[in-house]
Protein backbone atom coordinates (compact mmCIF):
# COMPACT_ATOMS: atom_id res chain seq x y z
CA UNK A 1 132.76 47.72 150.20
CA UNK A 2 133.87 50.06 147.56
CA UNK A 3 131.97 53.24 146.34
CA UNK A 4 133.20 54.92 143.09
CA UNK A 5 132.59 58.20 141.92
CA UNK A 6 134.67 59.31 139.58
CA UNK A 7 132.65 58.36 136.57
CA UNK A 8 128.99 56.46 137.02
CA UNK A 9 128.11 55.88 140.38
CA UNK A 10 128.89 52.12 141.57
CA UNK A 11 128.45 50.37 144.72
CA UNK A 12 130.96 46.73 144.69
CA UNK A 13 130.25 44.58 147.81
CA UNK A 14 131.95 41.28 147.71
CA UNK A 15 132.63 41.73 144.23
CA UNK A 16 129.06 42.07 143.00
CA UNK A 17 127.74 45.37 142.09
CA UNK A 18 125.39 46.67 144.02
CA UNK A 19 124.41 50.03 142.53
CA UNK A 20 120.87 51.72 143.43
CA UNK A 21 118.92 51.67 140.08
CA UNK A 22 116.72 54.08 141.08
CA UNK A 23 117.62 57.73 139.25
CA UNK A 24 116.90 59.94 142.23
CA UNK A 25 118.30 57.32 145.06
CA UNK A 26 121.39 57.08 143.36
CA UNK A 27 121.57 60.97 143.12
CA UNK A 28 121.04 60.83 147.16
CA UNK A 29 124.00 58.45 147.69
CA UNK A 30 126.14 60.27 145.17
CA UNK A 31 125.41 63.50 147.76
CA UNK A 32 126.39 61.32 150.83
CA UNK A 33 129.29 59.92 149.06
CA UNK A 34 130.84 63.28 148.44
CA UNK A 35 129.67 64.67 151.87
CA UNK A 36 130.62 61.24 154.03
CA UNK A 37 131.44 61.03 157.87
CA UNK A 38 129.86 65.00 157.59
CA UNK A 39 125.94 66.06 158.39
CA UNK A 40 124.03 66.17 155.35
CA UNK A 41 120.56 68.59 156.16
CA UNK A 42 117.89 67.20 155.11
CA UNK A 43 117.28 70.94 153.33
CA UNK A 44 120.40 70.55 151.79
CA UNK A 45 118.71 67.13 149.94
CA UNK A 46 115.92 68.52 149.25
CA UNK A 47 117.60 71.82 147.65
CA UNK A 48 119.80 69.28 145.98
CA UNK A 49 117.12 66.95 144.41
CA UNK A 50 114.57 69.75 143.43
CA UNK A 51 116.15 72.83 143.24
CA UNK A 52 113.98 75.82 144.20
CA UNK A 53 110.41 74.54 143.56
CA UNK A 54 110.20 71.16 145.76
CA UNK A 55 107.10 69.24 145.82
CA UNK A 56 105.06 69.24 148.94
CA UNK A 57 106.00 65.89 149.29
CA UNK A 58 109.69 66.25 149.07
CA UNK A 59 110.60 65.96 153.23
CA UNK A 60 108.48 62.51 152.73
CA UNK A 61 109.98 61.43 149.54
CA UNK A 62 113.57 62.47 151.00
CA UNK A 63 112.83 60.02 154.00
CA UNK A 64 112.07 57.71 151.74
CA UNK A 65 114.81 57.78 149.17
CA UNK A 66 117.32 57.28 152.36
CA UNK A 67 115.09 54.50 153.97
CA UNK A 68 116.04 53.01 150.22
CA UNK A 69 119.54 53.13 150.88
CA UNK A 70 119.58 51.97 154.43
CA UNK A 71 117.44 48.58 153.34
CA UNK A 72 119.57 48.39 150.24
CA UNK A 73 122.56 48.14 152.70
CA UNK A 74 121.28 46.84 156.19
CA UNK A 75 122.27 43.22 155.58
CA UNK A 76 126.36 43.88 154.88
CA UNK A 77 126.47 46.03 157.49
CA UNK A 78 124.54 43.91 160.16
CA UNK A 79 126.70 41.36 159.18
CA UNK A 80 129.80 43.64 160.18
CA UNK A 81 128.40 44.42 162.97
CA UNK A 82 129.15 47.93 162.21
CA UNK A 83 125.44 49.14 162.82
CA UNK A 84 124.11 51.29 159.46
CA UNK A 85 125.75 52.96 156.87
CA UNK A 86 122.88 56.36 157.20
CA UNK A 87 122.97 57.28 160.55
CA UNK A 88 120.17 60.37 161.30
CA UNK A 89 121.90 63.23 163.01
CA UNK A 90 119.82 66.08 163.22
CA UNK A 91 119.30 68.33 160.68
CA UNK A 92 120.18 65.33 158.59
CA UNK A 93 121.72 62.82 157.94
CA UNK A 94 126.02 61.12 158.45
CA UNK A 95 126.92 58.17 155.93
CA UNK A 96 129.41 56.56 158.00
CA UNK A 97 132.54 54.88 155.99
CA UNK A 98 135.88 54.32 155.85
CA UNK A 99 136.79 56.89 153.22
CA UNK A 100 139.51 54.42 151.58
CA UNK A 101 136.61 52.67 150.21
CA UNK A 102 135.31 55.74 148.19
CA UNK A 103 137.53 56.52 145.16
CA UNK A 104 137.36 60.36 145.11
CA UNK A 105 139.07 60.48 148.96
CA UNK A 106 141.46 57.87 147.56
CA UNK A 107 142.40 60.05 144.76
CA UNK A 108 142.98 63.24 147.31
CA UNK A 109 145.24 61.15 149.26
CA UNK A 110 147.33 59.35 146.07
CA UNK A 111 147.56 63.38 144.78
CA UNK A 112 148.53 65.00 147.67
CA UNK A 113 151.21 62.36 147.86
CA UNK A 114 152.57 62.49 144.23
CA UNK A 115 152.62 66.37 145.08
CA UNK A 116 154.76 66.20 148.12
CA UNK A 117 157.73 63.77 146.63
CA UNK A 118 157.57 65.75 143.49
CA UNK A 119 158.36 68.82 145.85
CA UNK A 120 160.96 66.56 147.44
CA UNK A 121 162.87 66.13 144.22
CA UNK A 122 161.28 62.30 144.06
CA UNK A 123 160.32 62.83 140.24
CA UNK A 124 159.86 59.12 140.10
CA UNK A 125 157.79 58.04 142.43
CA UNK A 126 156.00 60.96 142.19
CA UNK A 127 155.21 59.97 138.79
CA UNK A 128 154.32 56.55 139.62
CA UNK A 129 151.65 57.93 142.53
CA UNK A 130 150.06 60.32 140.61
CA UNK A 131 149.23 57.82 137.82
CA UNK A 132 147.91 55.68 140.12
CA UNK A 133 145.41 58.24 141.34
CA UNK A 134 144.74 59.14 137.69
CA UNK A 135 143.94 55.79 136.84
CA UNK A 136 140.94 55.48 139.42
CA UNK A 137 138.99 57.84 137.18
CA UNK A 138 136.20 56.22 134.72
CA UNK A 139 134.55 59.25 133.31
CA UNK A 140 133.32 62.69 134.79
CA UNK A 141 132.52 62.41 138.54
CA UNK A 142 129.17 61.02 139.13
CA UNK A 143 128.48 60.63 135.29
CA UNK A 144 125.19 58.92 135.40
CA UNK A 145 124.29 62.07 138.25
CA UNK A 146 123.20 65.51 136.91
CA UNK A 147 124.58 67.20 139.51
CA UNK A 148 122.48 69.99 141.36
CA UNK A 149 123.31 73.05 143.72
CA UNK A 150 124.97 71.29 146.81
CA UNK A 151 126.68 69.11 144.44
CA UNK A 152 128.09 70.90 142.04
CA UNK A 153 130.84 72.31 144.15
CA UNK A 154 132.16 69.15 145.39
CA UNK A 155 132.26 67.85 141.43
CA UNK A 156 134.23 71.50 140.15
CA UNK A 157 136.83 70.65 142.92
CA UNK A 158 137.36 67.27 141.85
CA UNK A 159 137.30 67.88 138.17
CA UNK A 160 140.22 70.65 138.80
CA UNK A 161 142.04 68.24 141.40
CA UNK A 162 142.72 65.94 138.17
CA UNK A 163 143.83 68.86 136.35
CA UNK A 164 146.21 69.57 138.41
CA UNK A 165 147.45 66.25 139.38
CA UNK A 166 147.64 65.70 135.61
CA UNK A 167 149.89 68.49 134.91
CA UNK A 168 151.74 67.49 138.20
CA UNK A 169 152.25 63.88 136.45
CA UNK A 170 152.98 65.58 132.99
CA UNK A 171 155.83 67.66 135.24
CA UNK A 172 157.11 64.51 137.01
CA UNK A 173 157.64 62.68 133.31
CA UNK A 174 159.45 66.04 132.26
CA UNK A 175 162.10 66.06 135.17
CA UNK A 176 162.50 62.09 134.36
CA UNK A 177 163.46 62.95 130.61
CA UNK A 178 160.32 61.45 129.31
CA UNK A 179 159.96 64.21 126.49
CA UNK A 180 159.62 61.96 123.59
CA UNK A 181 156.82 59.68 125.32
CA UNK A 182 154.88 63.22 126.40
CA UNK A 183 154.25 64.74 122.91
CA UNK A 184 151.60 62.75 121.59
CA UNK A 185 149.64 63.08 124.98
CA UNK A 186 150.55 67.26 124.86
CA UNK A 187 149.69 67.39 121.50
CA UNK A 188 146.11 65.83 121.63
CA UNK A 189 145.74 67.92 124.99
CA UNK A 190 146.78 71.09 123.09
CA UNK A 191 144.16 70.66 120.04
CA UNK A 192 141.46 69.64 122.91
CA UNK A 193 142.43 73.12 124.85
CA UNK A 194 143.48 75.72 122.20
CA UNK A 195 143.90 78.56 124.77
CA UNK A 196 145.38 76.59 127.22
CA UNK A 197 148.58 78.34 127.28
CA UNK A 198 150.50 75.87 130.27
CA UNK A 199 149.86 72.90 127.74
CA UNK A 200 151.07 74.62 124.53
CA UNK A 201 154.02 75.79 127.18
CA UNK A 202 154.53 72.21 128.20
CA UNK A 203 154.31 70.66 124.29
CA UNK A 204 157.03 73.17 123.31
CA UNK A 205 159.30 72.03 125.98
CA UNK A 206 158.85 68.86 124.90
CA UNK A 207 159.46 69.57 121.24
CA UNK A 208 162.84 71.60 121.95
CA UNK A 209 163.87 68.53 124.65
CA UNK A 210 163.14 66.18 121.90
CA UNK A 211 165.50 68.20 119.30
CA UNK A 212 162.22 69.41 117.28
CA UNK A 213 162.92 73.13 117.69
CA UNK A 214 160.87 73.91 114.41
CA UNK A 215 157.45 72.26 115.52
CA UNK A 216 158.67 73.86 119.02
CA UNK A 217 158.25 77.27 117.61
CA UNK A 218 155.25 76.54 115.12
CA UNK A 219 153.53 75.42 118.00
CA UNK A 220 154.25 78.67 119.42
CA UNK A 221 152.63 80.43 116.09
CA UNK A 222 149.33 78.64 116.37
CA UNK A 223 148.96 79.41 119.87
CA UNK A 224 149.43 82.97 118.72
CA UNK A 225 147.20 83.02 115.71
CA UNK A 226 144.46 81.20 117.69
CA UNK A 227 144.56 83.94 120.80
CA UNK A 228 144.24 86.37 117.97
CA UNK A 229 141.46 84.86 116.63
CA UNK A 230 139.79 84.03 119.34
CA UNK A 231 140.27 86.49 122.10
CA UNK A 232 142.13 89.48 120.98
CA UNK A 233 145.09 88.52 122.74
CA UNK A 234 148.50 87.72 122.31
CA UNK A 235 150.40 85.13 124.14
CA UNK A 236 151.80 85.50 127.98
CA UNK A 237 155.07 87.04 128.97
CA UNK A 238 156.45 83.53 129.98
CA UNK A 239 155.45 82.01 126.69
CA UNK A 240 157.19 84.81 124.36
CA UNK A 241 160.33 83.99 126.96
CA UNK A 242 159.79 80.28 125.93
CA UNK A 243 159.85 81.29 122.46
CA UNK A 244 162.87 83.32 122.80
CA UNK A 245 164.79 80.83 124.63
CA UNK A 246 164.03 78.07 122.31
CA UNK A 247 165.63 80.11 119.55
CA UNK A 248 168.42 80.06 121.97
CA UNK A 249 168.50 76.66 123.11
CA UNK A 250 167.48 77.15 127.12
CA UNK A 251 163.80 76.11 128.06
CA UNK A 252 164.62 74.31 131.71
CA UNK A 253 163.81 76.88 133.61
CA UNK A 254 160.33 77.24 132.44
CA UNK A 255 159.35 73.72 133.80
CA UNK A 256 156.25 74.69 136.13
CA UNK A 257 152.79 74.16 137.19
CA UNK A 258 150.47 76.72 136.10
């Protein structure tokens, strides 16, 4: 059984898809999903699905959105023997998996790894984990989801996890010598995120690695003229080091993760 997340919600058992089709079903298992082996409340559904003004119905049509998902998935798991998926556990509710099989505690694990051998001077397989928790991402988490007040927490933590395991990656490619391969992937980053000042950091380090210390420094100058523009601002104390030591040929130092 595998249950992704990290881009429209789908359910794979035996290699068939298995996805509720139903919009507010799918929302409930997207909630478990993120919440699993933990109590869900059944307020916390309810404040999930509805927001402030639930229906009079909505402890009913709760029930019945997780009575859904229980017959949806009764068969696979009889047939494990492993009892049923939605156990009730006063106030609520436990969805009972292995967390390997969802994507988003697969993607914690693969991080947290690539973080610790990059800290242990293991730039390469560092590299190699951290793209391989990258590369379980399809989209934004729960794409096809909108994402209300009990969810929306768990789906700003993921969505900065892959930040930072990008730029982690991005670091790991940099201490491997990779400069060259990392500037067209910096440079569409930088024009996506014009104030982000760690990518413009990390595209000029690339530039000067590379031997381009004249884009190096222009990319310096539109980060500048942008913060202007846009914010009233001029660029950090580390950057206007970077730009000084790229005049004079030093940049390692400023390798880091924001």
């Amino acid at each position: 059984m595998i249950f992704r997340v990290l881009g429209p919600l789908e359910v794979i058992i035996n290699g068939q898809f298995e996805t509720p089709t139903a919009h507010k079903v799918r929302w409930t298992l997207g909630l478990f999903l993120l919440r699993a082996n933990q109590v869900v409340d059944r307020a916390a559904i309810i404040d999930e699905l509805w927001g402030e003004n639930p229906p009079r119905s909505a402890v009913t049509t709760a029930q019945t959105y997780v009575y859904q998902l229980r017959k949806k998935f009764h068969r696979h798991f009889r047939d494990l023997g492993s009892g049923e998926l939605i156990e009730t556990r006063p106030p609520g509710y436990v969805l009972r998996v292995d967390t390997d099989e969802i994507d988003a505690f697969r993607f914690e694990k693969l991080s947290d790894e690539g973080q610790a051998l990059l800290a242990a001077g293991h730039a390469e397989q560092a590299a190699r984990r951290l793209r391989e928790a990258l590369s379980l991402w399809r989209g934004p988490v729960l794409a096809d989801v909108p994402g209300g007040p009990v969810l929306t927490p768990h789906l700003t933590h993921l969505t900065e996890a892959r930040t930072r395991a990008l730029r982690l990656r991005i670091l790991a490619d940099a201490q491997l010598g990779n400069h060259r391969a990392l500037i067209p992937e910096l440079r569409s980053a930088a024009q996506e995120n014009p104030l982000d000042e760690w990518i413009h950091e990390q595209l000029m380090i690339a530039l000067h690695e590379a031997g381009r210390r004249a884009d190096a420094l222009d990319t310096y100058r539109g980060l500048q003229r942008t913060l202007d523009e846009e914010l009233g601002i001029q660029p950090s104390i580390t950057l206007r080091e970077l730009q000084r030591d790229v005049l004079v040929g030093n940049v390692r130092r400023h390798a880091r993760l924001a």
